[in-house]
C-alpha atoms as a PDB file:
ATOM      1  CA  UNK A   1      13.262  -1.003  12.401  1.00  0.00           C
ATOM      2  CA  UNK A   2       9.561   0.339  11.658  1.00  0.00           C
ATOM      3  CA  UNK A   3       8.935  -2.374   8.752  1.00  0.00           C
ATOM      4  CA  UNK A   4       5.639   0.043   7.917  1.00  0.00           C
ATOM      5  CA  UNK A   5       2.900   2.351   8.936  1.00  0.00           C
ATOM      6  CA  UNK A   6      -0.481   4.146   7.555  1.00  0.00           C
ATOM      7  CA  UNK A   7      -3.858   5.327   8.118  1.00  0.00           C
ATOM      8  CA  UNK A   8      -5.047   1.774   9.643  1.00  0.00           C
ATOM      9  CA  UNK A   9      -8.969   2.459  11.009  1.00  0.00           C
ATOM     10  CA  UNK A  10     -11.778   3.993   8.957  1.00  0.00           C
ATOM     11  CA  UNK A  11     -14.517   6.202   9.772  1.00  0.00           C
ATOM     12  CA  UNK A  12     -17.130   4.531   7.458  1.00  0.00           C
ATOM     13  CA  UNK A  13     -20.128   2.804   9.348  1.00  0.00           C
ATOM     14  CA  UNK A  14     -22.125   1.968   6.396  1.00  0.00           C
ATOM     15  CA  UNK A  15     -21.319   0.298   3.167  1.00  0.00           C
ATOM     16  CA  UNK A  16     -21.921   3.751   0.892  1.00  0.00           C
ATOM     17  CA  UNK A  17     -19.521   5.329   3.375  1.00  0.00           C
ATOM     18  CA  UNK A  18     -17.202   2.680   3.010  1.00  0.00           C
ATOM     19  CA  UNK A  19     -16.783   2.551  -0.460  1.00  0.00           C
ATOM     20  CA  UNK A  20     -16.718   6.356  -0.446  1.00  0.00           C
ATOM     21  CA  UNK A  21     -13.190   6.298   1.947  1.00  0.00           C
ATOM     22  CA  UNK A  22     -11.749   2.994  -0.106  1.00  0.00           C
ATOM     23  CA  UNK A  23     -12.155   5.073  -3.406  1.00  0.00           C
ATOM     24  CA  UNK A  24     -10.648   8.476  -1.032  1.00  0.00           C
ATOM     25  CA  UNK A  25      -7.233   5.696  -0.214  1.00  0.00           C
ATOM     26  CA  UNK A  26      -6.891   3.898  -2.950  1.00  0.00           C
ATOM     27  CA  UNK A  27      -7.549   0.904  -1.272  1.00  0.00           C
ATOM     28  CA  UNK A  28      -9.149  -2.520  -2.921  1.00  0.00           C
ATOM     29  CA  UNK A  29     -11.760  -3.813  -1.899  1.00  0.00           C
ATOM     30  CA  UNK A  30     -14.739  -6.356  -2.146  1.00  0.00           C
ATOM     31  CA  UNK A  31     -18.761  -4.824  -2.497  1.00  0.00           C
ATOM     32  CA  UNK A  32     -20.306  -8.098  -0.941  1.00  0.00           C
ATOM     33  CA  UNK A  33     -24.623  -8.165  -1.927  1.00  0.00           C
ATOM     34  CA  UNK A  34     -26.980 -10.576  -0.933  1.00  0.00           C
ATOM     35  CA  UNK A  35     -28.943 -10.931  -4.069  1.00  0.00           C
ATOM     36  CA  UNK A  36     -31.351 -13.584  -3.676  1.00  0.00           C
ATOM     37  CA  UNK A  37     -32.850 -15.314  -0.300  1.00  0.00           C
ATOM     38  CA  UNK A  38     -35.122 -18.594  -0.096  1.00  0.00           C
ATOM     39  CA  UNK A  39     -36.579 -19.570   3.221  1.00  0.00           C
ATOM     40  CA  UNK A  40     -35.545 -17.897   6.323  1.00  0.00           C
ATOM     41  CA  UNK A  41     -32.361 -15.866   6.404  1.00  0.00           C
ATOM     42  CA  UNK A  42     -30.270 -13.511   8.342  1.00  0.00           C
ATOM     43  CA  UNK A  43     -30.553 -10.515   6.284  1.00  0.00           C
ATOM     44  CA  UNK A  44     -33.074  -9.591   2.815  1.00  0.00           C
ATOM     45  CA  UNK A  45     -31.601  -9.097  -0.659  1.00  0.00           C
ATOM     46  CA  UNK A  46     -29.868  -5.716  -0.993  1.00  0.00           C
ATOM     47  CA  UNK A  47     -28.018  -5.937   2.306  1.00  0.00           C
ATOM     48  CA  UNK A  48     -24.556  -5.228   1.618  1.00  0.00           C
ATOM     49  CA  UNK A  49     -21.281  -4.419   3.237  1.00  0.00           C
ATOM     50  CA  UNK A  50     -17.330  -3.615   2.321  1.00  0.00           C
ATOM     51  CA  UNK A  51     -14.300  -5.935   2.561  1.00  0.00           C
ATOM     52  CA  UNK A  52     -11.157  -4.664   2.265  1.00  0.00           C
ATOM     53  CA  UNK A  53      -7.657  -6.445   3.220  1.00  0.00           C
ATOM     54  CA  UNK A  54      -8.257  -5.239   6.712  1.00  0.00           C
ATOM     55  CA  UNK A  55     -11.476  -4.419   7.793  1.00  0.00           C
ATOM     56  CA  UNK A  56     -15.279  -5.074   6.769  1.00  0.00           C
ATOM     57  CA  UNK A  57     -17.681  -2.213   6.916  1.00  0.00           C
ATOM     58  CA  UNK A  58     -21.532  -2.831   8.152  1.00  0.00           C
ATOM     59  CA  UNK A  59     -23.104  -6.270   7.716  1.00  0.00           C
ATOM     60  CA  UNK A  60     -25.229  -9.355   5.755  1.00  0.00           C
ATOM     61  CA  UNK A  61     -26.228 -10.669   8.500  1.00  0.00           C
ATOM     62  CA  UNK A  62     -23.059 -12.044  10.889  1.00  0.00           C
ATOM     63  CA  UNK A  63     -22.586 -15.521  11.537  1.00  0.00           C
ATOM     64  CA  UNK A  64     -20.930 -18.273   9.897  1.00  0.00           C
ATOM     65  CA  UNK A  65     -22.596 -16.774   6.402  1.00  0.00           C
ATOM     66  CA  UNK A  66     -20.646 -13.192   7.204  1.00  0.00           C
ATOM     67  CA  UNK A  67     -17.259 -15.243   8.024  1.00  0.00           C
ATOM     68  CA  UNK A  68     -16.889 -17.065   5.003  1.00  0.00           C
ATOM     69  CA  UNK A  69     -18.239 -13.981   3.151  1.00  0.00           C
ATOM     70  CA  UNK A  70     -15.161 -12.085   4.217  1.00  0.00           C
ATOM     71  CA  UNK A  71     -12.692 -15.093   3.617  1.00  0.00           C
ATOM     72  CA  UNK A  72     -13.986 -15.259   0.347  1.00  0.00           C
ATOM     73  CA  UNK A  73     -13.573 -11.558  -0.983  1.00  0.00           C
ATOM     74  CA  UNK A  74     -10.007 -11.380   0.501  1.00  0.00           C
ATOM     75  CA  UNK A  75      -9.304 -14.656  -1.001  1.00  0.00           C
ATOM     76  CA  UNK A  76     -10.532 -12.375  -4.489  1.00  0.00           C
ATOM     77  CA  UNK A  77      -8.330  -9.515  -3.364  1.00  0.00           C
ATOM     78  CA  UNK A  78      -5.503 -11.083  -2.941  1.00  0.00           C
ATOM     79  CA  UNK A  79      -5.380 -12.292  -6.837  1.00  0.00           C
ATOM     80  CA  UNK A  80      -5.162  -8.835  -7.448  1.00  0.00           C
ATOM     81  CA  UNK A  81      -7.946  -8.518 -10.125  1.00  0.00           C
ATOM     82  CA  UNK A  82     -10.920  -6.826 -10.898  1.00  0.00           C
ATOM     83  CA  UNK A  83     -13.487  -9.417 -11.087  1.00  0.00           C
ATOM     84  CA  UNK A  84     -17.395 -10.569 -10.038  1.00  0.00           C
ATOM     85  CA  UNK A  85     -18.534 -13.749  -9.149  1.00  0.00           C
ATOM     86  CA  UNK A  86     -21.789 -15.234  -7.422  1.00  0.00           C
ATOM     87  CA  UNK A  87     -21.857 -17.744  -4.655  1.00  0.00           C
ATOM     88  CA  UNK A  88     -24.851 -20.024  -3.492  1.00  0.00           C
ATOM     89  CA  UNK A  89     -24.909 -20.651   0.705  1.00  0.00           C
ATOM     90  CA  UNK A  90     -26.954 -23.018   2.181  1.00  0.00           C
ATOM     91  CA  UNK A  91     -27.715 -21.775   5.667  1.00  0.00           C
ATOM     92  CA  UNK A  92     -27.376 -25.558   7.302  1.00  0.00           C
ATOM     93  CA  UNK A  93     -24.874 -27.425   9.540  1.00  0.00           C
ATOM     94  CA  UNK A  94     -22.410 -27.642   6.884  1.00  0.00           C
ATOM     95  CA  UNK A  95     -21.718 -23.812   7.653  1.00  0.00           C
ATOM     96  CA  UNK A  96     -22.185 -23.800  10.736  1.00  0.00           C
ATOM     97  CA  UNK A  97     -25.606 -21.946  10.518  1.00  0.00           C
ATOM     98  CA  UNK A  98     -29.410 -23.417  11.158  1.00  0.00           C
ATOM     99  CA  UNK A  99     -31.295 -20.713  10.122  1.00  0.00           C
ATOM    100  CA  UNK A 100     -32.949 -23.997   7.162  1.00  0.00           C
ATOM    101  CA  UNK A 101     -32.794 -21.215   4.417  1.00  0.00           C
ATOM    102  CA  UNK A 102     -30.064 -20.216   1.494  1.00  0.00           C
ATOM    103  CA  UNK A 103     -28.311 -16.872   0.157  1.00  0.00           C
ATOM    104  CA  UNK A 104     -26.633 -16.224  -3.099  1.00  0.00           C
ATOM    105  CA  UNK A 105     -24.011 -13.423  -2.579  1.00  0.00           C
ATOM    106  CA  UNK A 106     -22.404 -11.139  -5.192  1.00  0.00           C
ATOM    107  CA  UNK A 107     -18.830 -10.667  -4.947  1.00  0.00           C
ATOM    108  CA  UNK A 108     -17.892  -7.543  -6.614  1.00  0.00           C
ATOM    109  CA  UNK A 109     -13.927  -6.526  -6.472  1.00  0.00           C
ATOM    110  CA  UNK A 110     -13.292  -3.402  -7.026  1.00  0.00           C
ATOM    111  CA  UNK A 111     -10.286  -0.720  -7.341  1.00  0.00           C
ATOM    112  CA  UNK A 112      -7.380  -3.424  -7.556  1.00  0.00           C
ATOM    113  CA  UNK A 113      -5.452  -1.904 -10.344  1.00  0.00           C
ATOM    114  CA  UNK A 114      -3.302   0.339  -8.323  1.00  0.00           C
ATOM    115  CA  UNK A 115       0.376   0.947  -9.237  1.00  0.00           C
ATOM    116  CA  UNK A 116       3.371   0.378  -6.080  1.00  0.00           C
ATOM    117  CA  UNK A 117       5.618   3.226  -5.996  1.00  0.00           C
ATOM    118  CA  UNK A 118       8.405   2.649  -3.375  1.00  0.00           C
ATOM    119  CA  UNK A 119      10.493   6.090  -3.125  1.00  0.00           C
ATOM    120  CA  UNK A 120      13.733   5.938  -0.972  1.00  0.00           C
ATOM    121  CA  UNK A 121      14.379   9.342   0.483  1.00  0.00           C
ATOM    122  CA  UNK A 122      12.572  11.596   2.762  1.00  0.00           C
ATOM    123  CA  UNK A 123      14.579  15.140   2.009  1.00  0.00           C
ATOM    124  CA  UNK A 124      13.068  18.297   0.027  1.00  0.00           C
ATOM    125  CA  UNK A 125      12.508  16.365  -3.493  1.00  0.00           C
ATOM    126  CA  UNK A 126      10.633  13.943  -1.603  1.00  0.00           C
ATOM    127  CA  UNK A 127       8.985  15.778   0.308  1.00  0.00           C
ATOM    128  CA  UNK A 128       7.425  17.516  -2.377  1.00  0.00           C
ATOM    129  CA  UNK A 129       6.820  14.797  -4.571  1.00  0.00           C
ATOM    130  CA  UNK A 130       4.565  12.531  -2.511  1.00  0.00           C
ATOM    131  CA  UNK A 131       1.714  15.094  -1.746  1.00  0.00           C
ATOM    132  CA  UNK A 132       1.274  15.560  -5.790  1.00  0.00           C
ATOM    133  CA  UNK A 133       1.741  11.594  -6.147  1.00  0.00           C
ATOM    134  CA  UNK A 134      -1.150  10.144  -3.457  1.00  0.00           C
ATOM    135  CA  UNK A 135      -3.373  12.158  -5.733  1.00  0.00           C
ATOM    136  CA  UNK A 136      -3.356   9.807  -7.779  1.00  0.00           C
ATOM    137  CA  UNK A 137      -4.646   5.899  -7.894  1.00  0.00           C
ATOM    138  CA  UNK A 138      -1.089   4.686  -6.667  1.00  0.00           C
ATOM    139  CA  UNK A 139       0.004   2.692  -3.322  1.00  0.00           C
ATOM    140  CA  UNK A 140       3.026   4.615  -1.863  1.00  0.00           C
ATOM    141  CA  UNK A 141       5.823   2.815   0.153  1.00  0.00           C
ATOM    142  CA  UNK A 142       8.123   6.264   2.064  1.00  0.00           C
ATOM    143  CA  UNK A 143      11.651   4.931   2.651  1.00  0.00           C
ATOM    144  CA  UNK A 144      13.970   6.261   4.658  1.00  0.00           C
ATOM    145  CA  UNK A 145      16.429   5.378   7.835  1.00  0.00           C
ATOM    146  CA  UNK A 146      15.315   9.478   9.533  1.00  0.00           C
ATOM    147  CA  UNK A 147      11.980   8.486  10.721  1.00  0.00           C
ATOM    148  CA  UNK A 148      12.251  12.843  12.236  1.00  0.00           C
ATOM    149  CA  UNK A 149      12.508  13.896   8.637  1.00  0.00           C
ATOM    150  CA  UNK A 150       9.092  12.457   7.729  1.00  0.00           C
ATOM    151  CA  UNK A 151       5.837  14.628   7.952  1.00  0.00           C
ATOM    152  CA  UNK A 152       3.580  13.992  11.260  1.00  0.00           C
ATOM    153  CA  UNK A 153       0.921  13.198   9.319  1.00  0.00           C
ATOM    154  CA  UNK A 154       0.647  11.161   5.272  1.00  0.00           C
ATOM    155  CA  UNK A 155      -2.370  10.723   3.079  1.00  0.00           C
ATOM    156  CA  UNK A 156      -4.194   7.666   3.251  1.00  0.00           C
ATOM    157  CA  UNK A 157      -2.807   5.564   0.911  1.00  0.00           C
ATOM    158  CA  UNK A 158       1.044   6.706   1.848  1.00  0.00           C
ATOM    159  CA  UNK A 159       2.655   3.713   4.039  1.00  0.00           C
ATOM    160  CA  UNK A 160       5.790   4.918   5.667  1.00  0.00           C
ATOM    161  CA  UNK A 161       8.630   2.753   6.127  1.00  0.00           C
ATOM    162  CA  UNK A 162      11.410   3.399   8.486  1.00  0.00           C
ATOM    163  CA  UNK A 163      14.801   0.977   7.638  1.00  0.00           C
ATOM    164  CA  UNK A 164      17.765   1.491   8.836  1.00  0.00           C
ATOM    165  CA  UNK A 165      19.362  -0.168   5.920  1.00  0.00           C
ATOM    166  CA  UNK A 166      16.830   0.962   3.066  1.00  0.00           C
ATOM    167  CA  UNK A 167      18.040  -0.933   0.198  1.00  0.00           C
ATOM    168  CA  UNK A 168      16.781  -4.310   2.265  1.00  0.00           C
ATOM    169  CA  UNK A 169      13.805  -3.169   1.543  1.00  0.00           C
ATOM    170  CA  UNK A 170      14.065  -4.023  -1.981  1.00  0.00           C
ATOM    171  CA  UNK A 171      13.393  -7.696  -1.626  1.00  0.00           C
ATOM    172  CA  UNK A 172      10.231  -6.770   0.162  1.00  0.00           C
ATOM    173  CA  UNK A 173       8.576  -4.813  -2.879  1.00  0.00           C
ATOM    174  CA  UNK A 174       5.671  -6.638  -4.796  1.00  0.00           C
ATOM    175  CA  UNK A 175       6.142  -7.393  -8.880  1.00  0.00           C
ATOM    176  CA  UNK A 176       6.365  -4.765 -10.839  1.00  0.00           C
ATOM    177  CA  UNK A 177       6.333  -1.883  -8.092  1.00  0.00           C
ATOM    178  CA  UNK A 178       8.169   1.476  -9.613  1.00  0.00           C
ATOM    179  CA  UNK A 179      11.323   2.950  -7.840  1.00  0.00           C
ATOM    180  CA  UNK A 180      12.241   6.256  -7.469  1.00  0.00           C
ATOM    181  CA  UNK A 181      15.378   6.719  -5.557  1.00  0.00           C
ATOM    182  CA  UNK A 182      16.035  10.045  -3.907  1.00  0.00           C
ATOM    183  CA  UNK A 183      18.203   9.796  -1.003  1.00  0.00           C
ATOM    184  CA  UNK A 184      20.974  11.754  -0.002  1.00  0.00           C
ATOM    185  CA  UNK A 185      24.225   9.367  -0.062  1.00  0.00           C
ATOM    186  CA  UNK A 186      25.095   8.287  -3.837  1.00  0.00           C
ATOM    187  CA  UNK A 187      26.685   5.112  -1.694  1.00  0.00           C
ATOM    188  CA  UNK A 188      22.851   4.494  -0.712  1.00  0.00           C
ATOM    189  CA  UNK A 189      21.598   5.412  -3.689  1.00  0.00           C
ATOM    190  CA  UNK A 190      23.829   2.594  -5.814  1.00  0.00           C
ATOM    191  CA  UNK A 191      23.134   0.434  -3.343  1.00  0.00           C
ATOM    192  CA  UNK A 192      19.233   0.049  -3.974  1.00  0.00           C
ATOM    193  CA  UNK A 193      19.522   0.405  -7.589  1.00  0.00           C
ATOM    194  CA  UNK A 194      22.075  -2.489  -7.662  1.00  0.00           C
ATOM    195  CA  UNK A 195      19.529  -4.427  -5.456  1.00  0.00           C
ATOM    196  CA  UNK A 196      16.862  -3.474  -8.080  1.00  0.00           C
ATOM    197  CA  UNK A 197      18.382  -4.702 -11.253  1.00  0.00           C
ATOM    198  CA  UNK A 198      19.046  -7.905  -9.584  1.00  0.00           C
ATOM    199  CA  UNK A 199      15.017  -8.140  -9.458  1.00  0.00           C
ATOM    200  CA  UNK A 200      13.567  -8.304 -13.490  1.00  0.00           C
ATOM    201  CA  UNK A 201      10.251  -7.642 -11.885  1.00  0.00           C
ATOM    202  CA  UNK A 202      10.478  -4.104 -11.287  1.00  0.00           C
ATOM    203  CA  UNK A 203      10.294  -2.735 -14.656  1.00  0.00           C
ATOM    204  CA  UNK A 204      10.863   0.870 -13.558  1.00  0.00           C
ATOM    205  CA  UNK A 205      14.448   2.084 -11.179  1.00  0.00           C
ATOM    206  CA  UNK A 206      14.586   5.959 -11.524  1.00  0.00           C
ATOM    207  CA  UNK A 207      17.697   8.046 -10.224  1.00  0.00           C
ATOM    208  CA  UNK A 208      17.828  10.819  -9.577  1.00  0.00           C
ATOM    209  CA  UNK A 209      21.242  12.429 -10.416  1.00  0.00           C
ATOM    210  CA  UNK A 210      23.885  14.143 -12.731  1.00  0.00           C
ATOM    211  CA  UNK A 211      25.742  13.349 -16.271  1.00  0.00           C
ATOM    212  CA  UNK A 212      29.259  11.965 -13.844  1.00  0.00           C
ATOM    213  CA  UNK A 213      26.957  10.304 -11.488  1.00  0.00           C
ATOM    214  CA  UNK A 214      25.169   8.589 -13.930  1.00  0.00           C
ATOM    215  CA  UNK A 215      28.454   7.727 -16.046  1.00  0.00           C
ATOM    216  CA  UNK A 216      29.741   6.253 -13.186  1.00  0.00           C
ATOM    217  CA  UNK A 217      26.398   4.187 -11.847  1.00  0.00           C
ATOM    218  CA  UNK A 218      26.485   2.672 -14.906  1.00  0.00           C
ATOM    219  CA  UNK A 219      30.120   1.856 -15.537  1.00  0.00           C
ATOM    220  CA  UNK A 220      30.337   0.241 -11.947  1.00  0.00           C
ATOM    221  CA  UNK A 221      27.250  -1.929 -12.689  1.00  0.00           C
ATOM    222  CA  UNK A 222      28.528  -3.142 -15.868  1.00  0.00           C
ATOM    223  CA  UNK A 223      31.587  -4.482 -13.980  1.00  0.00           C
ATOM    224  CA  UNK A 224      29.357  -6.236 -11.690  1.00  0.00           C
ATOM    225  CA  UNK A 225      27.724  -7.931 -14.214  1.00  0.00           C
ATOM    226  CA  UNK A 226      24.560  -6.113 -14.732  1.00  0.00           C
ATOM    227  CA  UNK A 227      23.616  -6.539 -19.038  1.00  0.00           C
ATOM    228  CA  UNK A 228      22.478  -4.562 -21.340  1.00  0.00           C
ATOM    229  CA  UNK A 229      18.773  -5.681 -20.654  1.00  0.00           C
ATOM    230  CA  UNK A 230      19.267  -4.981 -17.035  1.00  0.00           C
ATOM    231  CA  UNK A 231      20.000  -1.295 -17.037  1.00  0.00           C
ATOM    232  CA  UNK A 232      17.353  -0.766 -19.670  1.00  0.00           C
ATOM    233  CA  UNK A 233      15.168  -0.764 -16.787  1.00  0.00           C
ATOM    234  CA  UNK A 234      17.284   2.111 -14.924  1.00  0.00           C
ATOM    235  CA  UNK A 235      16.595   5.679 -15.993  1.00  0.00           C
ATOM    236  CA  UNK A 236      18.227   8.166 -14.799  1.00  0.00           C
ATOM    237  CA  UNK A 237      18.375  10.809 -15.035  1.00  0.00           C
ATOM    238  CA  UNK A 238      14.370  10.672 -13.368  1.00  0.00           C
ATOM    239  CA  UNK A 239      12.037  12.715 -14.987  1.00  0.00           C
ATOM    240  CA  UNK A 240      10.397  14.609 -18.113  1.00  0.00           C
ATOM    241  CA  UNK A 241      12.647  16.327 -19.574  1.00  0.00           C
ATOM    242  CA  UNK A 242      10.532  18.743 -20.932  1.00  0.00           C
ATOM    243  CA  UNK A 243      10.155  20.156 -17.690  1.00  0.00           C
ATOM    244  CA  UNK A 244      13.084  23.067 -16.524  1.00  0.00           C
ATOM    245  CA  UNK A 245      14.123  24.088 -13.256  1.00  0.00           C
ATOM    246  CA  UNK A 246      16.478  22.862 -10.325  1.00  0.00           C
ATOM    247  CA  UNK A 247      14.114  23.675  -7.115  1.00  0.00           C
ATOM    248  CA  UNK A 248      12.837  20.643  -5.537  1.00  0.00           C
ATOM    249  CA  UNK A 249       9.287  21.532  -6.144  1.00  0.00           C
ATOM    250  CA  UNK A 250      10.580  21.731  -9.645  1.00  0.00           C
ATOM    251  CA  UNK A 251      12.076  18.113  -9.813  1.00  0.00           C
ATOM    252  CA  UNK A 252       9.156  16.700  -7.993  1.00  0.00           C
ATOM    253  CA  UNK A 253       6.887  18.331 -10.909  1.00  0.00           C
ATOM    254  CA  UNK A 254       9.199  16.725 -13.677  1.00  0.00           C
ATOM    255  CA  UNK A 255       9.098  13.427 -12.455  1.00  0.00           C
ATOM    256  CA  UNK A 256       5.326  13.385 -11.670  1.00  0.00           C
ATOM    257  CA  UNK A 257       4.834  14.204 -15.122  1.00  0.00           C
ATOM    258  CA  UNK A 258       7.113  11.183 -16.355  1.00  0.00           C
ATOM    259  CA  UNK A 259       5.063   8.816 -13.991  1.00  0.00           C
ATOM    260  CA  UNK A 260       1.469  10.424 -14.648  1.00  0.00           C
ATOM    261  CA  UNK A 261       2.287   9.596 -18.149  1.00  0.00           C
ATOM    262  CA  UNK A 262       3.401   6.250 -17.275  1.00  0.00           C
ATOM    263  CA  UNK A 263       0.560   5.443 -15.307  1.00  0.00           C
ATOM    264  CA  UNK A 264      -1.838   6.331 -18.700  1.00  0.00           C
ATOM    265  CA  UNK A 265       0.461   4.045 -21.123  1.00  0.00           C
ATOM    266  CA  UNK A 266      -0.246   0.475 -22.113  1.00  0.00           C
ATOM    267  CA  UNK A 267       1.375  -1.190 -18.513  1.00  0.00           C
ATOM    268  CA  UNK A 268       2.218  -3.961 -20.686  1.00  0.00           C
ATOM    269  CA  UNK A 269       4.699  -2.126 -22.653  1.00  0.00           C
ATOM    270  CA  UNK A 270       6.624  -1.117 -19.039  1.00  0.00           C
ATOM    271  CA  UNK A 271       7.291  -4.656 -18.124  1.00  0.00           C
ATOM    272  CA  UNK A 272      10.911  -4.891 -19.058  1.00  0.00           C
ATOM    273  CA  UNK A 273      11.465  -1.908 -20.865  1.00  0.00           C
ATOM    274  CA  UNK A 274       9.871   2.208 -19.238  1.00  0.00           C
ATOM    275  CA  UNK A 275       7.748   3.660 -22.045  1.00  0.00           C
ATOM    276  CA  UNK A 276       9.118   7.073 -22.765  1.00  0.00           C
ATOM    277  CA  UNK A 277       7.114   9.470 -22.208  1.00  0.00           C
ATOM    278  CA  UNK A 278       8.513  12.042 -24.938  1.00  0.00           C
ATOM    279  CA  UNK A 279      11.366  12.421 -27.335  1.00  0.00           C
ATOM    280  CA  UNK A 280      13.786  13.765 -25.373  1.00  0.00           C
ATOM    281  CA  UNK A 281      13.033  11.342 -22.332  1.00  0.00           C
ATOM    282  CA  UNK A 282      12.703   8.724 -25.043  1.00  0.00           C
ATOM    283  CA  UNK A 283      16.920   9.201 -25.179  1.00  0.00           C
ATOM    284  CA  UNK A 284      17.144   9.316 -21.654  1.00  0.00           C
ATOM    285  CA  UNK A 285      15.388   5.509 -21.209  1.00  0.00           C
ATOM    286  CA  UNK A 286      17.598   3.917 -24.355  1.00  0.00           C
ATOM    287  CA  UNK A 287      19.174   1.062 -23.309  1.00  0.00           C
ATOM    288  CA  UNK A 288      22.565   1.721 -22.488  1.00  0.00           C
ATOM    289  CA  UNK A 289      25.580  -0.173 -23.832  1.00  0.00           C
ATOM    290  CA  UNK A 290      26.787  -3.141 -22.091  1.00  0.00           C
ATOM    291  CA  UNK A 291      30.130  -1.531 -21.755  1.00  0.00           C
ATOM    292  CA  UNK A 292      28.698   1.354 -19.529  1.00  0.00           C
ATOM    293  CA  UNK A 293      29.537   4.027 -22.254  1.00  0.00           C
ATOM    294  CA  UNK A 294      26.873   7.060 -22.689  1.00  0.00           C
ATOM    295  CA  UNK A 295      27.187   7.637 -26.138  1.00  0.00           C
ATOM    296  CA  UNK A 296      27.561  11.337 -27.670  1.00  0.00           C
ATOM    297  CA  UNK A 297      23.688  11.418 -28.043  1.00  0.00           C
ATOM    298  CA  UNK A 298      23.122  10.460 -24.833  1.00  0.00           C
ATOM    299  CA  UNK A 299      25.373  12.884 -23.071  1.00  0.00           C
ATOM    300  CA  UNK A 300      23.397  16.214 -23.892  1.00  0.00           C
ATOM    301  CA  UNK A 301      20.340  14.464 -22.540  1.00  0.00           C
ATOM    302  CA  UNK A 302      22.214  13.647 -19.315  1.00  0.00           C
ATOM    303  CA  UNK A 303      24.001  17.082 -19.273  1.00  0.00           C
ATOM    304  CA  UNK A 304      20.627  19.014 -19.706  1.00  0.00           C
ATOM    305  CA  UNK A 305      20.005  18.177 -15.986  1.00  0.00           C
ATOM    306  CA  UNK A 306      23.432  17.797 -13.992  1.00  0.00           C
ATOM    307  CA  UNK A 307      22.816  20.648 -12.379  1.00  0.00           C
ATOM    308  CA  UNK A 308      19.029  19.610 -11.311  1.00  0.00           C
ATOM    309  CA  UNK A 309      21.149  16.321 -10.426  1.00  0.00           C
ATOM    310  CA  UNK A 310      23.365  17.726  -8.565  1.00  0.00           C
ATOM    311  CA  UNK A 311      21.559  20.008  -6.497  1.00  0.00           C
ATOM    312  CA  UNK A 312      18.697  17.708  -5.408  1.00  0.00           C
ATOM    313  CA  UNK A 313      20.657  15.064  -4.346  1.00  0.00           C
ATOM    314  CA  UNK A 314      21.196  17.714  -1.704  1.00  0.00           C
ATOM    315  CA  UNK A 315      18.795  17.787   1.485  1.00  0.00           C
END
């Protein structure tokens, strides 16, 4: 099992540079500035450098002062909001420093709102949906068992994750990730969406397939138990409606366009319930009865794409 893997190093020497890539992946991270010095210090006011989860780009002035620095702005990354705070070090004993003089620092955490999309399947939708998705300010988690079928090389903020048994990695995803599920075994494909719905913190579980495949997803889940609430939160089929065509460039188009709009509505309004992102799309993400039935109009909605469905479920 490969649990995960991405773009890990960065070219960026300087702080500019560094922010530069971090905005170019997506990526969080801190903007650390000495702002004020008394007495004798490491480094003058206006030294800065870059903290991300990983790595810290040039310097204020190593040391004890540089250690803590870093601690700190992960410490502000890890709550996972934008935020800027100001903190006063004296340079003595007590940090391990004798320089006799003091520092305040700003803290400045930036580029933290970034949606998790985790998309199981690496065939031809796939394949043409990630390129058009790590354009935008999203974290992408590739899952698949075929680590061949993946590309040699993925964009920056594109982890790939080989599992042998992908719907494990369900449990792994943080709150309130989005899943699109792709694959290319409707066995597979139940699988993770029954994992899913047994999480309410992932607001968003989008299937691809047809009007009988859906039918029967949701008849089988409603004998396992799953409520009316819970499948609220499965839409399927995945993606704007609006959008015609069967190709898997095609598909990958529709449901960008379902999560671009997503990604511009009120993310409050997704937690528990996907916003619709037009009328006929608006059908497709009704909550479906608790006894599995599609009403009669839900079925057009459904039928409108079983051939898309059908076709690229097919690798």
């Amino acid at each position: 099992m490969t649990r995960g893997t991405m773009a890990t190093s960065f070219r960026a020497r300087y702080w500019h540079e560094g922010i530069a890539e971090c905005q170019e992946r997506n990526e969080g991270y801190v903007l650390v500035t000495v702002v004020n010095t008394a007495g004798s210090t490491p480094r003058e006011p206006g030294s800065k450098m870059v903290v991300t989860a990983s790595h810290s780009i040039d310097t204020i002035g190593g040391g004890h002062l540089e250690f803590d620095a870093i601690a700190r702005a992960r410490q502000y990354l890890a709550k996972g909001e934008a935020c800027t705070e100001l903190h006063s070090y004296p340079l003595s004993s007590a940090l391990g420093q004798c320089c006799g003089g003091a520092v305040k620092v700003l803290f400045d955490v930036c580029n933290v709102h970034q949606q998790h999309i985790a998309i199981f399947g690496a065939g031809h939708v796939a394949k043409a949906l990630v390129p058009i998705l790590a354009q935008l300010p999203v974290r992408i988690s590739w899952i698949d068992s075929r680590e061949d079928l993946f590309p040699s090389s993925l964009p920056a903020n594109v982890k790939k994750v080989v599992e042998e048994a992908p719907e494990s990695e369900v449990r792994h995803l943080d709150e309130n990730s989005w899943l699109v599920i792709l694959t290319h075994d409707h066995q597979l494909d139940f699988s993770i969406t029954e994992q899913a719905l047994k999480r309410p913190t992932l607001p968003f579980v989008g299937l691809i397939g047809s009007d009988t495949k859906a039918k029967r997803f949701v008849t089988k889940l409603t004998q396992r138990g799953f409520d009316e609430h819970a499948l609220s939160r499965l839409v399927t089929p995945i993606g704007d409606r609006d959008i015609p065509g069967k190709r898997p460039i095609e598909v990958a188009v529709s449901i960008s366009a379902q999560l671009i709009a997503m990604l511009h509505s009120d993310k409050s309004e997704l937690k528990g319930s996907p916003k619709s992102t037009n009328n006929s799309q608006s059908e497709a993400s009704t909550p479906l009865p608790a006894d599995g039935k599609i009403r009669e109009n839900k079925v057009q909605t459904f039928t409108q794409c079983e051939k898309r469905g059908a076709t690229s479920d097919i690798e």
